[in-house]
C-alpha atoms as a PDB file:
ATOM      1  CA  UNK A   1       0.000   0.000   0.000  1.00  0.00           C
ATOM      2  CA  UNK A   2       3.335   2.574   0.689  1.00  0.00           C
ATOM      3  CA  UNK A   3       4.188   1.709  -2.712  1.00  0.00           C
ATOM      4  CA  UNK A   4       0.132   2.440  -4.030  1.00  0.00           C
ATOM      5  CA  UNK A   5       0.228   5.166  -1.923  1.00  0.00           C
ATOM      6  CA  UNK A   6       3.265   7.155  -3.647  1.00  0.00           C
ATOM      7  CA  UNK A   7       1.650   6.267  -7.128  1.00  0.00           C
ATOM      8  CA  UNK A   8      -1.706   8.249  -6.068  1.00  0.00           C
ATOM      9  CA  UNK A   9      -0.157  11.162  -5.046  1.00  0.00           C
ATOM     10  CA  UNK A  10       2.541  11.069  -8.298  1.00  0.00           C
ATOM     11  CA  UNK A  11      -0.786  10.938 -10.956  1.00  0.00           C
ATOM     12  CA  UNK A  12      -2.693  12.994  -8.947  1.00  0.00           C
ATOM     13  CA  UNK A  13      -0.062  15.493  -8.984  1.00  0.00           C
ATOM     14  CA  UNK A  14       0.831  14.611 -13.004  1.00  0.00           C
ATOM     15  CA  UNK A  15      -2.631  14.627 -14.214  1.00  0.00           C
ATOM     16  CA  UNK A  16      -2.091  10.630 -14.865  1.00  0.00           C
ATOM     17  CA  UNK A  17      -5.203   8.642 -14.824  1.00  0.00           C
ATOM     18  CA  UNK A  18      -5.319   5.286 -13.196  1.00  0.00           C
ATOM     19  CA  UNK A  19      -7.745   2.769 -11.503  1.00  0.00           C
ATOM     20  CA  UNK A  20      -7.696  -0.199  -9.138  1.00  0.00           C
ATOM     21  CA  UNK A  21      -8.234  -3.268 -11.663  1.00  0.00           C
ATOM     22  CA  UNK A  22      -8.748  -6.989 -10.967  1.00  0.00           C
ATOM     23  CA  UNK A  23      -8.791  -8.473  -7.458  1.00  0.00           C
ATOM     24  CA  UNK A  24      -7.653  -5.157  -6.274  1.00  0.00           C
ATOM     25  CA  UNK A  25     -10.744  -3.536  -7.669  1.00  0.00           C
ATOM     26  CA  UNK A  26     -12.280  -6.671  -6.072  1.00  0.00           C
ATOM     27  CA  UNK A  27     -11.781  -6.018  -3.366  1.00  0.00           C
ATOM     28  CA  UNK A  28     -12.335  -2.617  -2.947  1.00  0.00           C
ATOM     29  CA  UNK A  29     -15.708  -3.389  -3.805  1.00  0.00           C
ATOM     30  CA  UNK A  30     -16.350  -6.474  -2.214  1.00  0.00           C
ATOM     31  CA  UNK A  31     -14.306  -5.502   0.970  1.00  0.00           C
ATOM     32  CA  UNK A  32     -13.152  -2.129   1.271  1.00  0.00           C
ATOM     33  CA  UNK A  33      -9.972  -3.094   0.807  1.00  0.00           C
ATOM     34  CA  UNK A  34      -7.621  -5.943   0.317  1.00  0.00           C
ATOM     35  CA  UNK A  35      -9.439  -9.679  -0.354  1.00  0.00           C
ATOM     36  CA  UNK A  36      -8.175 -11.540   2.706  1.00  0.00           C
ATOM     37  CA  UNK A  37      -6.246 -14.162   1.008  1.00  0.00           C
ATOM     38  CA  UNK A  38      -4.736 -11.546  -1.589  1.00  0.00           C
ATOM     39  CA  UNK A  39      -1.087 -10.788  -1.665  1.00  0.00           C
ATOM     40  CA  UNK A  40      -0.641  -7.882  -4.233  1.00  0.00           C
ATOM     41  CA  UNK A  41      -2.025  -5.145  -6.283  1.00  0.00           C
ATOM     42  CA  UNK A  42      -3.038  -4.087  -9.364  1.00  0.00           C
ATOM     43  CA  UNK A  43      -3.616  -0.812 -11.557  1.00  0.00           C
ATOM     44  CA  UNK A  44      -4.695  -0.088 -15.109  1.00  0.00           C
ATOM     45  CA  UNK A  45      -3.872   2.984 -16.677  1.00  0.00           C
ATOM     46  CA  UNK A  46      -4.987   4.064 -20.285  1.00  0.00           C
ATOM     47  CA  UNK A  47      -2.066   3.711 -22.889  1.00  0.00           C
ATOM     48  CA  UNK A  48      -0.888   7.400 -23.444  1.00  0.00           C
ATOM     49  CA  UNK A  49      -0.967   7.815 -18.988  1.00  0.00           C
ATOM     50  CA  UNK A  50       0.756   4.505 -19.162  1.00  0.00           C
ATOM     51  CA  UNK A  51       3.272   5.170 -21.256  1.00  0.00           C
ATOM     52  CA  UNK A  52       4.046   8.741 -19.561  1.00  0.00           C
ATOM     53  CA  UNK A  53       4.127   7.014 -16.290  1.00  0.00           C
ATOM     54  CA  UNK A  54       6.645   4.565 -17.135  1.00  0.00           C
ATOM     55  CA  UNK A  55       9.313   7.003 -18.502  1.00  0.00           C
ATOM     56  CA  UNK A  56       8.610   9.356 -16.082  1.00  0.00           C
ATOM     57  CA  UNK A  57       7.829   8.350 -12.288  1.00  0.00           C
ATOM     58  CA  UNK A  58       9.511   9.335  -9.736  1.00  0.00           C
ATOM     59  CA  UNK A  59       9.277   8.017  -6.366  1.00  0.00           C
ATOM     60  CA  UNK A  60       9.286  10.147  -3.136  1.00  0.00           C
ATOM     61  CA  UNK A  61      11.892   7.641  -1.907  1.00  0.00           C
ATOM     62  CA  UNK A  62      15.020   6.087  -3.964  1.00  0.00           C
ATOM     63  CA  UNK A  63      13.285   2.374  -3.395  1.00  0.00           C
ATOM     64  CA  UNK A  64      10.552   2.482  -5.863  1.00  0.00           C
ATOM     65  CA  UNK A  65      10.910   1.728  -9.317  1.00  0.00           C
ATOM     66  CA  UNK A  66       8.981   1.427 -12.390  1.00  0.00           C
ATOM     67  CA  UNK A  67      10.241  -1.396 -15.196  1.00  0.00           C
ATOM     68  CA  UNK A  68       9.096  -2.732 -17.944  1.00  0.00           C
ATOM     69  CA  UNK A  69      11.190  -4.442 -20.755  1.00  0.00           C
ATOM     70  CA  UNK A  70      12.403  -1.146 -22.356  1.00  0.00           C
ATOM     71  CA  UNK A  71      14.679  -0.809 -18.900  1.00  0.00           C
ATOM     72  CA  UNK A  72      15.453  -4.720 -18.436  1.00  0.00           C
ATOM     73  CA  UNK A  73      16.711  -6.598 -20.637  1.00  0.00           C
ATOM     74  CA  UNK A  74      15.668 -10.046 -19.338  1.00  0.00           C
ATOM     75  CA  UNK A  75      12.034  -8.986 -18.737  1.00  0.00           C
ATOM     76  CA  UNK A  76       9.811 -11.402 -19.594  1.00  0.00           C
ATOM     77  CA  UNK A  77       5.998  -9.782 -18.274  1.00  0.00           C
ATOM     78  CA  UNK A  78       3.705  -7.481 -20.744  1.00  0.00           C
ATOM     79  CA  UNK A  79       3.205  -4.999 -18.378  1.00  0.00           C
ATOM     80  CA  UNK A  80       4.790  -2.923 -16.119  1.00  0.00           C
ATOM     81  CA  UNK A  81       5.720  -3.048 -12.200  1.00  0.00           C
ATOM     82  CA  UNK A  82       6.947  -1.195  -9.619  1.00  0.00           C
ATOM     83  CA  UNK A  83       9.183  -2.718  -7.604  1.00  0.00           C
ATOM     84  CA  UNK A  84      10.303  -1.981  -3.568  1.00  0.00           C
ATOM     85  CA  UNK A  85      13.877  -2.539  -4.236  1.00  0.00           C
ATOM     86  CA  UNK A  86      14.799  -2.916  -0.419  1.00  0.00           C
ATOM     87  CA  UNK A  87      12.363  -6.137  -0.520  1.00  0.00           C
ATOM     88  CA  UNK A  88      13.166  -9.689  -2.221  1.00  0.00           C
ATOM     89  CA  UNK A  89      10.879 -12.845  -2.683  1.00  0.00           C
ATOM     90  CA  UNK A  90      10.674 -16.200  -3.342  1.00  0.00           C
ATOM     91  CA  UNK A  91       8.242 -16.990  -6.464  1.00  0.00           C
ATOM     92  CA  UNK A  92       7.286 -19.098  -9.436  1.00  0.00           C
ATOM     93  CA  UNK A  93       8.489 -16.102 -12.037  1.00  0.00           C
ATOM     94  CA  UNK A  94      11.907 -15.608 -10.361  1.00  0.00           C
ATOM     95  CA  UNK A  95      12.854 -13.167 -13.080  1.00  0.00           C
ATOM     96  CA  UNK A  96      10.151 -10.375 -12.311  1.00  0.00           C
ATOM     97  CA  UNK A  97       8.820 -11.246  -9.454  1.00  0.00           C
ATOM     98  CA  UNK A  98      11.874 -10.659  -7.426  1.00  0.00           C
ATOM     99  CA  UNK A  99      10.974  -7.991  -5.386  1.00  0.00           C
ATOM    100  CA  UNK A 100       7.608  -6.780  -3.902  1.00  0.00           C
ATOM    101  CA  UNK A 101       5.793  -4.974  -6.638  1.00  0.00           C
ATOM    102  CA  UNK A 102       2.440  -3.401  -7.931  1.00  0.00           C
ATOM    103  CA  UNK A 103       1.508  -5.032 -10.730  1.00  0.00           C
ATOM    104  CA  UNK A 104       0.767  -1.682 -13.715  1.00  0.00           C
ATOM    105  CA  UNK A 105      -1.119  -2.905 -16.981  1.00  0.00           C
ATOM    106  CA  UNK A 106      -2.107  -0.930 -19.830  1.00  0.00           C
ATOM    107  CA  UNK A 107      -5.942  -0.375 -20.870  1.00  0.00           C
ATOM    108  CA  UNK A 108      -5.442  -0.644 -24.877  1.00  0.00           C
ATOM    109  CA  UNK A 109      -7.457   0.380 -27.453  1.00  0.00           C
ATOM    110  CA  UNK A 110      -9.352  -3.249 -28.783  1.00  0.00           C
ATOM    111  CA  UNK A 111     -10.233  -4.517 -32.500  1.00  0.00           C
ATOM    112  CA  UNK A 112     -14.534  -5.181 -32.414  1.00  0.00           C
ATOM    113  CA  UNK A 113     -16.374  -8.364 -32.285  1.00  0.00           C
ATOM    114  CA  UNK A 114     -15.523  -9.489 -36.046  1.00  0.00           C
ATOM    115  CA  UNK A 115     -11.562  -9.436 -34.553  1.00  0.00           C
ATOM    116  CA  UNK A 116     -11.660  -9.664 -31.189  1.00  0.00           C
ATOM    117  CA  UNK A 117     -10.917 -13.531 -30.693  1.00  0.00           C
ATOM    118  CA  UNK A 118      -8.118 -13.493 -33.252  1.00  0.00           C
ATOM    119  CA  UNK A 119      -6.531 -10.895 -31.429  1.00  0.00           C
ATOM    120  CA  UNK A 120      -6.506 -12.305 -28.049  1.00  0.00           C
ATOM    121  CA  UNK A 121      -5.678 -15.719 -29.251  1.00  0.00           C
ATOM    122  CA  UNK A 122      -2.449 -13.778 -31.169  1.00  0.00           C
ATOM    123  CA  UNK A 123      -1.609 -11.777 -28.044  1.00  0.00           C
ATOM    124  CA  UNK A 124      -2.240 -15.095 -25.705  1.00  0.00           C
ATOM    125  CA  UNK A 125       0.420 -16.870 -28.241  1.00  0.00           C
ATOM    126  CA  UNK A 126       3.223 -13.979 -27.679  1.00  0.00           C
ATOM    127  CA  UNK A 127       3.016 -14.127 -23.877  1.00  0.00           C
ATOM    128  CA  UNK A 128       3.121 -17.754 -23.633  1.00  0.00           C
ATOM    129  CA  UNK A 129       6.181 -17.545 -26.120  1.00  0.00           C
ATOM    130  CA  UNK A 130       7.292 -14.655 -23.789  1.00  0.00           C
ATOM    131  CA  UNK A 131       7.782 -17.297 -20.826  1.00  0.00           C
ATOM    132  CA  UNK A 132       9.593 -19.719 -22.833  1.00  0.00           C
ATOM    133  CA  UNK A 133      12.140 -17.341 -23.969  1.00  0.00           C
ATOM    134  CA  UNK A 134      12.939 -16.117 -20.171  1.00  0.00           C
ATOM    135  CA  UNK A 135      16.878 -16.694 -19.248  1.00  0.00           C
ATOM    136  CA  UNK A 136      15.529 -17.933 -15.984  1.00  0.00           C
ATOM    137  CA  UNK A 137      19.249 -19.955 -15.742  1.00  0.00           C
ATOM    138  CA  UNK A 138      20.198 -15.969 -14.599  1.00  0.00           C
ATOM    139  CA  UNK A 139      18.319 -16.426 -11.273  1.00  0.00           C
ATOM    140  CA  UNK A 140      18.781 -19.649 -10.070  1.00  0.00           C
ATOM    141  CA  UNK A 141      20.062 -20.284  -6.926  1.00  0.00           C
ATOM    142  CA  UNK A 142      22.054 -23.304  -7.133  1.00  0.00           C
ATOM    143  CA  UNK A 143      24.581 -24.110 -10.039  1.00  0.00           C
ATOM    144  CA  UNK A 144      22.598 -27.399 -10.324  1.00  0.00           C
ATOM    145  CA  UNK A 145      19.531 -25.382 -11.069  1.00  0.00           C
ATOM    146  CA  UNK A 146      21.276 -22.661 -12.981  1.00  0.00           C
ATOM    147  CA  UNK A 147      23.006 -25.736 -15.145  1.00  0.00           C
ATOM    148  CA  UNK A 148      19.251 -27.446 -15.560  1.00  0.00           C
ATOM    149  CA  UNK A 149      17.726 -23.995 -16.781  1.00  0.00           C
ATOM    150  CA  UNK A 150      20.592 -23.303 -18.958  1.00  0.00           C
ATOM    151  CA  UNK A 151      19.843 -26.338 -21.132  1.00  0.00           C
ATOM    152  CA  UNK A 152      16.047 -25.612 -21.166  1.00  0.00           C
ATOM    153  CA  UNK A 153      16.795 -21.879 -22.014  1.00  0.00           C
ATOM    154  CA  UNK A 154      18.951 -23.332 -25.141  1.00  0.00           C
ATOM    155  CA  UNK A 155      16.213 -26.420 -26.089  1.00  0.00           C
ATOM    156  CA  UNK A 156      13.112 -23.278 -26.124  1.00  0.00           C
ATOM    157  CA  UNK A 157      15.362 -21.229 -28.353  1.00  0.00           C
ATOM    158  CA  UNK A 158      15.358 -23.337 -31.034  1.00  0.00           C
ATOM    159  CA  UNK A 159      11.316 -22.907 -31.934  1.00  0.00           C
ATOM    160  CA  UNK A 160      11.331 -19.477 -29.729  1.00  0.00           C
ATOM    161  CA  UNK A 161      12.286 -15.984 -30.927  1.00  0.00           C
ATOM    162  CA  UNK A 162      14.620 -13.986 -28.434  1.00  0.00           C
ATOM    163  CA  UNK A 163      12.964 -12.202 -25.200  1.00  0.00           C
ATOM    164  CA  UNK A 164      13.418  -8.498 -27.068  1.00  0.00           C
ATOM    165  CA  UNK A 165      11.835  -9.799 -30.260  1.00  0.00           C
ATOM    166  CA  UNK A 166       9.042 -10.556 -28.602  1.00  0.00           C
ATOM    167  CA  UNK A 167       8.400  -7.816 -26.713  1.00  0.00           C
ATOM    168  CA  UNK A 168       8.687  -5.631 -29.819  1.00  0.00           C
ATOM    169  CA  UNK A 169       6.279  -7.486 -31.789  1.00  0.00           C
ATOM    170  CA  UNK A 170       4.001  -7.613 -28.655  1.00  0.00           C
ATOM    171  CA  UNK A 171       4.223  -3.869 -27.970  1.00  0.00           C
ATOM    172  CA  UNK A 172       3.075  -3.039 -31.676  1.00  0.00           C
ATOM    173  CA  UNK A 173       0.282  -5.455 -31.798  1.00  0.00           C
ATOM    174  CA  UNK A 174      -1.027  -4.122 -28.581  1.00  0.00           C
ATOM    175  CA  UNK A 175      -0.777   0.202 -29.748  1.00  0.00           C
ATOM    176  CA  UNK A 176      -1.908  -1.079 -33.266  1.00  0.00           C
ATOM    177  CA  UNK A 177      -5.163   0.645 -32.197  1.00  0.00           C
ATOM    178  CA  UNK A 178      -5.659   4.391 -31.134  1.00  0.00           C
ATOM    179  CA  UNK A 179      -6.632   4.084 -27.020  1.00  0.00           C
ATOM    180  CA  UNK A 180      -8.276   7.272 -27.653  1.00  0.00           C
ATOM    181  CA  UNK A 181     -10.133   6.777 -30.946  1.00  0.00           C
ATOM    182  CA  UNK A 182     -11.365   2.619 -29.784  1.00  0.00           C
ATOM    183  CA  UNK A 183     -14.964   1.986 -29.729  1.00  0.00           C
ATOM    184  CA  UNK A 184     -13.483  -0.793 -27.054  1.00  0.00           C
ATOM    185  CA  UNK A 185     -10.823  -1.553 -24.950  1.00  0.00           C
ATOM    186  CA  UNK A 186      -9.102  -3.355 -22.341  1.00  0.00           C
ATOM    187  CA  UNK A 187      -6.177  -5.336 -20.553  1.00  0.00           C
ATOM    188  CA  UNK A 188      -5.216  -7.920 -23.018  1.00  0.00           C
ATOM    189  CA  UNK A 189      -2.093  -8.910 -21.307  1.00  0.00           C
ATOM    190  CA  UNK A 190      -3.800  -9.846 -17.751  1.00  0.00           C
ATOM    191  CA  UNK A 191      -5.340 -13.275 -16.368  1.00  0.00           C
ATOM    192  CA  UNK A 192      -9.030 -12.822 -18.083  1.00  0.00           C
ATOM    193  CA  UNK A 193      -7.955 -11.818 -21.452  1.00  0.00           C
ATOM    194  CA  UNK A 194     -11.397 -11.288 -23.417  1.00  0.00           C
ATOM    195  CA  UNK A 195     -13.092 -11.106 -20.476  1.00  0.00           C
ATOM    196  CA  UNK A 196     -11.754  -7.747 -19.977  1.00  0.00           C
ATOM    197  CA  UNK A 197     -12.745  -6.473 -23.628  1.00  0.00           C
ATOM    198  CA  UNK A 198     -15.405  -4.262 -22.649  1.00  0.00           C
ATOM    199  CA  UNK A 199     -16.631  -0.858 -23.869  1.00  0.00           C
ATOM    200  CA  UNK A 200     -14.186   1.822 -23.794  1.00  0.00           C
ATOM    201  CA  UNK A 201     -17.035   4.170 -21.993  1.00  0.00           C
ATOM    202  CA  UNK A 202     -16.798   1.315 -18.947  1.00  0.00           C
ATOM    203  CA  UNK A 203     -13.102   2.692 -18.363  1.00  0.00           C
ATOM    204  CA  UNK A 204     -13.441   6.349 -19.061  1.00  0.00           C
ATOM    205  CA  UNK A 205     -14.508   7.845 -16.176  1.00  0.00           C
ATOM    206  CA  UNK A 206     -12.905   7.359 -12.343  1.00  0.00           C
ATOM    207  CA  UNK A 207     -13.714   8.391  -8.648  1.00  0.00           C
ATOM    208  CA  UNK A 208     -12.305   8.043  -5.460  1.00  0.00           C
ATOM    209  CA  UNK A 209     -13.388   4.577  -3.858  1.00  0.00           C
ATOM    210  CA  UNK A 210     -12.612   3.647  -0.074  1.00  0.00           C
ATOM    211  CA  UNK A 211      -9.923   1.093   0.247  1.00  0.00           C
ATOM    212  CA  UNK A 212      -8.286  -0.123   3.890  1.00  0.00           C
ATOM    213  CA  UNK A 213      -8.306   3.410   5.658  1.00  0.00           C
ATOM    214  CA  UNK A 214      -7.616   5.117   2.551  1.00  0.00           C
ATOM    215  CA  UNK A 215      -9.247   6.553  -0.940  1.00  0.00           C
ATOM    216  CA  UNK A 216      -7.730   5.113  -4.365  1.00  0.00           C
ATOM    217  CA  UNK A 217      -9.175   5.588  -7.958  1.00  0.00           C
ATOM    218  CA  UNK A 218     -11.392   3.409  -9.548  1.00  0.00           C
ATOM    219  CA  UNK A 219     -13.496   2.768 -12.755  1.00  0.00           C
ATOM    220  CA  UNK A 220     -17.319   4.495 -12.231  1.00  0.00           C
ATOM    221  CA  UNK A 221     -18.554   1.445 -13.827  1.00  0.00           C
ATOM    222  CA  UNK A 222     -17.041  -1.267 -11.719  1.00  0.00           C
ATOM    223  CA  UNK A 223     -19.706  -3.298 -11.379  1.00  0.00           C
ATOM    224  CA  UNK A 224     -20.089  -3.709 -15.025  1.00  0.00           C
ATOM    225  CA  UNK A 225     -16.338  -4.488 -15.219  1.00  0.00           C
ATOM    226  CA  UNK A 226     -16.311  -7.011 -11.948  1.00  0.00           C
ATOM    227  CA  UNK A 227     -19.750  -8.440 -13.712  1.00  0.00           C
ATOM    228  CA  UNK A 228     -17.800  -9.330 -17.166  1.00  0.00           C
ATOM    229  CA  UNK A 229     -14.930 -10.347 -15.399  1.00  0.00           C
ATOM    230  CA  UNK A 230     -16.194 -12.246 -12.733  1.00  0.00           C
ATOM    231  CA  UNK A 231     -19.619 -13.067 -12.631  1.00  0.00           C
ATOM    232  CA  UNK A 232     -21.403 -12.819  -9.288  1.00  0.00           C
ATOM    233  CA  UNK A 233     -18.431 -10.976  -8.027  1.00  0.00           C
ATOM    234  CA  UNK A 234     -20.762 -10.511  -4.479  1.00  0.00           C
ATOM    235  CA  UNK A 235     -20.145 -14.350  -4.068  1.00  0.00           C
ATOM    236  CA  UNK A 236     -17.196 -15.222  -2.209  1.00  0.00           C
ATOM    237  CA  UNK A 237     -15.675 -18.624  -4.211  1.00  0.00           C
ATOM    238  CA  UNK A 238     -14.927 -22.025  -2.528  1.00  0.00           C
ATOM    239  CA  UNK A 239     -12.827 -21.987   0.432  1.00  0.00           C
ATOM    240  CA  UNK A 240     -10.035 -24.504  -1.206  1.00  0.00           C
ATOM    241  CA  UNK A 241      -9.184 -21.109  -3.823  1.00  0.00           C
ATOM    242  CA  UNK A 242      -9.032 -18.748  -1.102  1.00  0.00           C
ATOM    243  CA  UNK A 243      -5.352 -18.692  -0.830  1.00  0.00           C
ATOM    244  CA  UNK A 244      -2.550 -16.384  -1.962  1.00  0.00           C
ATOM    245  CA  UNK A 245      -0.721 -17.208  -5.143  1.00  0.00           C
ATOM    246  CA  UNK A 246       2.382 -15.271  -6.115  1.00  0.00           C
ATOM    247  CA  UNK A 247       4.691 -15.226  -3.004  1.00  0.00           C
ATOM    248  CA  UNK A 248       6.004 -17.719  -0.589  1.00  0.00           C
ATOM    249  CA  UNK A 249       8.877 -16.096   1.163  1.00  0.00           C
ATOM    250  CA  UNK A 250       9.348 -12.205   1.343  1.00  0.00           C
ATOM    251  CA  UNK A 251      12.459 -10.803   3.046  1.00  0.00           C
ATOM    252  CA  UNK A 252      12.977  -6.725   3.579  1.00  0.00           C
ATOM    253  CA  UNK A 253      16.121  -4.806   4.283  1.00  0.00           C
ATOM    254  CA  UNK A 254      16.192  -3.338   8.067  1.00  0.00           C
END
C-alpha cells in the first residue's frame, strides 16, 4: 500500500489517470480493501498515462521503481511493475517477481467483435512464447539449477524468438489501435484476457473509492467491469481457492 500510496499522489499530482483493476478492484468493492487471502495489487492505466508514467515516475523515496522491458533486458511480463527494491521474494516467475511490486497494466485500445478472438488468441500466443524465452538460468540459486535452466533456455530457443523480439512485436500489436479513438478496450495482457474487452465508456470515467483506511481511484462502472470479469463478483468462491498465489517467502532490508 506505501508503494500504491506514492503512485496516487505522483498521478494525482501529473494529471495521470489510473484505476484499481482486478482483485484489487475486487476487493475494494467487495471488501473495502484488500481480499483476505490476496497478496498484491493491481492498476490499469490508459495507454498514453501509461506510457508517460513509465518514462517518467519518480518516487518520493530512492526504493521504488517502475520497469518494464524497455529498462530490463531479461524482462519477460507485458506490463509494467513497480518494484520496492529494499524487498526480495521467493516466487514461481523468479525473473520479475523478485521484489515486492504493484503489478501496472495498460488499458489498450481493442479490434470489435468481427476481430476480437483473433486478437486475443495472437496476443495469448506472444506471452506464452514470452515465458519460454525467459533466461531464468540468470536467477537460479544453485549451479545445479542454474546448469538445468541453462539447457532448457537453449532447447526453447530453437522454436522461440529472443525475449526483445518478442516484446517488440508484442508492444506493436497491442498500440496497433488508437486508445483514444477505440470503440473498445481493455487489458489484453492480464489473467481474463477477453473477459476484460469491454466498452471503452466502462473505463473512461474514475472516482475516489474507499480502500483499507484510505481513498484510491477506480473505474465508475465497476460493477459492469467485476460483472464481465467475474460473474457474481458478491459471491465469495470455494474456500479450497481462497489462498494467496504469487509469493512464498518475502524478506525486507532493516
Amino acid at each position: 500500500m506505501r508503494i500504491l500510496d506514492d503512485i496516487h499522489a505522483f498521478c494525482q499530482a501529473n494529471n495521470l489517470r489510473y484505476s484499481l483493476t482486478g482483485g484489487t478492484l475486487l476487493g475494494a468493492m467487495r471488501h473495502k480493501g484488500f481480499i483476505p487471502w490476496d497478496d498484491d495489487i493491481d492498476i490499469m492505466m490508459p495507454r498514453p498515462d501509461y506510457e508517460k508514467f513509465i518514462t517518467t515516475y519518480k518516487s518520493t523515496n530512492n526504493y521504488y521503481k517502475a520497469v518494464d522491458y524497455r529498462k530490463d533486458k531479461n524482462y519477460i511480463s507485458a506490463f509494467a511493475k513497480v518494484y520496492d527494491e529494499r524487498t526480495s521474494t521467493v516466487s514461481g516467475n523468479i525473473i520479475d517477481n523478485r521484489s515486492i511490486f504493484i503489478d501496472v497494466f495498460p488499458t489498450d485500445g481493442m479490434p470489435d467483435e468481427n476481430d476480437i478472438d483473433g486478437y486475443i488468441r495472437t496476443v495469448s500466443h506472444l506471452m506464452e512464447d514470452l515465458r519460454k524465452s525467459g533466461k531464468y538460468y540468470l536467477f537460479a540459486n544453485s549451479p545445479i539449477k542454474k546448469f538445468i535452466f541453462f539447457i532448457k533456455y537453449l532447447v526453447k530457443r530453437i522454436s522461440v524468438p529472443s525475449t526483445d523480439v518478442l516484446q517488440a512485436r508484442l508492444a506493436e500489436i497491442l498500440q496497433r489501435h488508437d486508445y483514444e479513438t477505440s470503440d473498445f478496450a481493455g487489458n489484453a495482457v492480464g489473467r481474463w484476457g477477453k473477459r476484460e474487452w469491454l466498452p471503452k465508456s466502462t473505463y473512461a470515467r474514475i472516482e475516489p473509492r474507499p480502500f483499507e483506511n484510505r481513498h484510491y481511484m477506480c473505474i465508475s462502472e465497476a460493477d459492469a467491469y467485476l460483472t464481465h470479469v467475474y460473474g457474481d463478483w458478491h459471491k465469495l468462491p470455494p474456500v479450497e481457492l481462497q489462498v494467496p498465489d504469487h509469493f512464498a517467502d518475502v524478506y525486507i532490508q532493516e
